[in-house]
C-alpha atoms as a PDB file:
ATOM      1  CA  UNK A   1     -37.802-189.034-165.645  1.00  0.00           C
ATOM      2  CA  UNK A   2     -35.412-186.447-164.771  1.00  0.00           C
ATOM      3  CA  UNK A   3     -32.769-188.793-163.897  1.00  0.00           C
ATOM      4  CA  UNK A   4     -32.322-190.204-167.236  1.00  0.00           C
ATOM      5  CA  UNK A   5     -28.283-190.074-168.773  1.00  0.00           C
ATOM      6  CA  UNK A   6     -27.734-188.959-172.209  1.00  0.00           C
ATOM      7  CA  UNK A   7     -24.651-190.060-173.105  1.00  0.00           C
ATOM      8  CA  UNK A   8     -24.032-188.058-176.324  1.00  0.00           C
ATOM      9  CA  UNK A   9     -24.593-184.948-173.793  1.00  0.00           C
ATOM     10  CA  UNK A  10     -22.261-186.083-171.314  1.00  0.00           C
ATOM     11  CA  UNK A  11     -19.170-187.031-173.673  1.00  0.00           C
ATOM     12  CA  UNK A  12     -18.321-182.767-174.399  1.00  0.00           C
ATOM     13  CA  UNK A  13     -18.237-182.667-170.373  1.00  0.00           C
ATOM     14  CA  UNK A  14     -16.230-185.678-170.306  1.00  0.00           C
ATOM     15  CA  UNK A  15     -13.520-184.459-172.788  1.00  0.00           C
ATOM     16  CA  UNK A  16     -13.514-181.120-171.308  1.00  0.00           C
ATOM     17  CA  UNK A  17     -12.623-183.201-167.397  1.00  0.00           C
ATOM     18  CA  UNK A  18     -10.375-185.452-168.788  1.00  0.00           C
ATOM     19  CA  UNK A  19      -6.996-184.553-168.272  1.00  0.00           C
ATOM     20  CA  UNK A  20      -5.541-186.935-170.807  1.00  0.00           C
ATOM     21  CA  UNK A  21      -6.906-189.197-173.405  1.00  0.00           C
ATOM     22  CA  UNK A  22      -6.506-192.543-170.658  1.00  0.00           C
ATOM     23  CA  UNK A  23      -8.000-190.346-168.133  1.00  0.00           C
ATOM     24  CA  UNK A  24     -10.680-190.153-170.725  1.00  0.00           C
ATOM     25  CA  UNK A  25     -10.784-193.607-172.188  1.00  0.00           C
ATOM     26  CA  UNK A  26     -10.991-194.690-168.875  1.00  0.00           C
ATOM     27  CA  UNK A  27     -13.883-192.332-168.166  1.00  0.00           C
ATOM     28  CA  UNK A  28     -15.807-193.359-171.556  1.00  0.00           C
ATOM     29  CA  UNK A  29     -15.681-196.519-170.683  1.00  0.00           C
ATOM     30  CA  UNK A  30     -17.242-196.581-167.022  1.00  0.00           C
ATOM     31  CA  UNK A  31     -20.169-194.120-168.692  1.00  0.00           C
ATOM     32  CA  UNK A  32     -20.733-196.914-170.884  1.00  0.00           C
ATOM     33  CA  UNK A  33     -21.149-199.369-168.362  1.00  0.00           C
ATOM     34  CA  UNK A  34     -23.655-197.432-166.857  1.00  0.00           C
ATOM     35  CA  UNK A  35     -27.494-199.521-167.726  1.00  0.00           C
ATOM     36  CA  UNK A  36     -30.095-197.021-169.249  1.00  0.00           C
ATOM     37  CA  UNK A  37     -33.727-196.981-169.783  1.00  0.00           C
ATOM     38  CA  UNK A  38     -34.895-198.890-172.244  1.00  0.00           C
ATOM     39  CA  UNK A  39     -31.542-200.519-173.334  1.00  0.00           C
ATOM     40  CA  UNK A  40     -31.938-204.284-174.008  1.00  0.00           C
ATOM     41  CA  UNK A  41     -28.314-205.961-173.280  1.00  0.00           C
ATOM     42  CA  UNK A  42     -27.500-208.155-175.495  1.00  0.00           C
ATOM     43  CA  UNK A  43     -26.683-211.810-174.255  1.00  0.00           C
ATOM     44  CA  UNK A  44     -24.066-212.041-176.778  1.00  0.00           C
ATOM     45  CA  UNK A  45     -22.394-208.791-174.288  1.00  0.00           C
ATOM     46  CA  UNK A  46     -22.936-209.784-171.365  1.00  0.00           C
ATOM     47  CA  UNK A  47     -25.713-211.516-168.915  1.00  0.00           C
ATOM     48  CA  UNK A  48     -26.723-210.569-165.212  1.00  0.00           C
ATOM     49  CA  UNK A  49     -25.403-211.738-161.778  1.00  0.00           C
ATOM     50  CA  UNK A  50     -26.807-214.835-160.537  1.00  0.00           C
ATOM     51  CA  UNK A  51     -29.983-215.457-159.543  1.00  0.00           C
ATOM     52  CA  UNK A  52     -30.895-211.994-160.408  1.00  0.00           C
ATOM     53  CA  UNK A  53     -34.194-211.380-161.445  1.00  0.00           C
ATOM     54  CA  UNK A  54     -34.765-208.708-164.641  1.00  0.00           C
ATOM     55  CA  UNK A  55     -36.603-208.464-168.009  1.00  0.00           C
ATOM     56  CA  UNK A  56     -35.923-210.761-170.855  1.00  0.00           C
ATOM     57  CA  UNK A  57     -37.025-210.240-174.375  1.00  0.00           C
ATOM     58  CA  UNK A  58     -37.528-214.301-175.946  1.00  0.00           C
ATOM     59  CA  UNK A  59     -36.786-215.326-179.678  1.00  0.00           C
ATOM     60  CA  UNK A  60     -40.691-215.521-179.904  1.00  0.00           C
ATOM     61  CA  UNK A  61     -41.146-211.620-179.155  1.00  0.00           C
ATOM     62  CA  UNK A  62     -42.481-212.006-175.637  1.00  0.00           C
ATOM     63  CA  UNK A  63     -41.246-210.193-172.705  1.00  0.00           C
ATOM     64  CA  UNK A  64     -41.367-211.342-169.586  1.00  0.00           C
ATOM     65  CA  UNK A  65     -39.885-211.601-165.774  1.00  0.00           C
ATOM     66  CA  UNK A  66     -36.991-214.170-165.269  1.00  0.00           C
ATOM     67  CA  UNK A  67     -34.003-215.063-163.573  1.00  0.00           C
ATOM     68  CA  UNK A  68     -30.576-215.899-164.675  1.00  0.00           C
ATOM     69  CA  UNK A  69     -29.168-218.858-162.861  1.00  0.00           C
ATOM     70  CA  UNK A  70     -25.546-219.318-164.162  1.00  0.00           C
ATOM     71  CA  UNK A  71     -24.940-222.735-161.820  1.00  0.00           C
ATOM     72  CA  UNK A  72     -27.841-224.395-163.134  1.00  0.00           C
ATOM     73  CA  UNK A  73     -25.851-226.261-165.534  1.00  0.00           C
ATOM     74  CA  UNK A  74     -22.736-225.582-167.976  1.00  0.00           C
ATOM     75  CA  UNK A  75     -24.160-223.247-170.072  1.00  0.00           C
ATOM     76  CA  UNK A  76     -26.201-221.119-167.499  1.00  0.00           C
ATOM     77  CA  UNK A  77     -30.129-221.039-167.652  1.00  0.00           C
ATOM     78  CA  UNK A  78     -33.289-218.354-168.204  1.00  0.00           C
ATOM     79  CA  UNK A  79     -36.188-219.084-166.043  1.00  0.00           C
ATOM     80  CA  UNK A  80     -39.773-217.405-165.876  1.00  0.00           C
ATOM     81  CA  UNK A  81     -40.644-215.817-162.535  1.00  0.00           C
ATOM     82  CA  UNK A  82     -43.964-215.723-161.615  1.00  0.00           C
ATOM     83  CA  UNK A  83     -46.375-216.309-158.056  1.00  0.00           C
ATOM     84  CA  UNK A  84     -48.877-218.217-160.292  1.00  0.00           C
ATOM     85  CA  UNK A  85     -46.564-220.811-161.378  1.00  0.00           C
ATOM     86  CA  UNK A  86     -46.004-224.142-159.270  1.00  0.00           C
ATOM     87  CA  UNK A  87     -42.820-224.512-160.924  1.00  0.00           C
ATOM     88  CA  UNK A  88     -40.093-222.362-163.193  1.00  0.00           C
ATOM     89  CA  UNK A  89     -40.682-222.608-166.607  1.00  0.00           C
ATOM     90  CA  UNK A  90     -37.039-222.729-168.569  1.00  0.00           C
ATOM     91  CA  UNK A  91     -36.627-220.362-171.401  1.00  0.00           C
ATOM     92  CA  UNK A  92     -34.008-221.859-174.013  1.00  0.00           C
ATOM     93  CA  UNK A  93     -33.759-218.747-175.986  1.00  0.00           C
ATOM     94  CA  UNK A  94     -32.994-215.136-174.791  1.00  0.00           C
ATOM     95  CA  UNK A  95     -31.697-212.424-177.175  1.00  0.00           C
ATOM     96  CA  UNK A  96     -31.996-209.355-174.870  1.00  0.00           C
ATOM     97  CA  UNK A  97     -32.282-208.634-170.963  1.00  0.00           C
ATOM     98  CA  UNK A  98     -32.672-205.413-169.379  1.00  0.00           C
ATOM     99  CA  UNK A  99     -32.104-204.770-165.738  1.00  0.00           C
ATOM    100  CA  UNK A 100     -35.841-203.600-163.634  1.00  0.00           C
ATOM    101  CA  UNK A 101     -36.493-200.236-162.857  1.00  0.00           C
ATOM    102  CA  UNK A 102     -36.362-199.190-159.680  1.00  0.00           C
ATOM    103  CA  UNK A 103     -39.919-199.411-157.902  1.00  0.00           C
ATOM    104  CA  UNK A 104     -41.920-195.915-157.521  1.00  0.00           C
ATOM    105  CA  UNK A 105     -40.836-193.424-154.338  1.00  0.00           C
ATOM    106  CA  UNK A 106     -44.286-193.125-152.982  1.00  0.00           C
ATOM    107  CA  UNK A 107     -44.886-196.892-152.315  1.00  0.00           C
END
């Protein structure tokens, strides 16, 4: 993936942009804001949008599809997506979520 941010490369380009430290604070912390591959977000940090559908890595080691619906009730709730599935399948706990990859060009 050529597309991939490294963001111990891009800090020395950073500092050498930043025209003072805010301007660079300010800069270090939008870069990391930025999601990259294979970085699990911890739950604890922060969870997705609503309804948004993404990976989740369960306190039993699975990993799976879900959704994130923050309305469901006061504390928010994990739910398994699947087509298979006549109904969603609450999951009470999630560590980790990562945001899916984009699909393939060529599709």
């Amino acid at each position: 993936m050529d597309d991939l941010i490294d963001r111990k490369a891009i800090l020395p380009i950073l500092a050498g942009l930043a025209l003072t430290q805010s301007d660079y604070n300010d800069s270090y912390d939008k870069l990391m804001q930025i999601p990259s591959a294979n970085r699990w977000i911890p739950c604890t940090d922060r969870l997705p949008g609503n309804d948004t559908k993404c990976l989740i890595y369960t306190s039993d080691k699975r990993i799976c599809m879900a959704r994130w619906y923050e309305k469901y009730d006061e504390q928010g709730a994990w739910y398994i997506v699947s087509d298979d599935v006549p109904k969603l399948y609450r999951i009470k706990y999630v560590p980790f979520w990562m945001p899916l990859p984009a699909p393939p060009d060529n599709v």
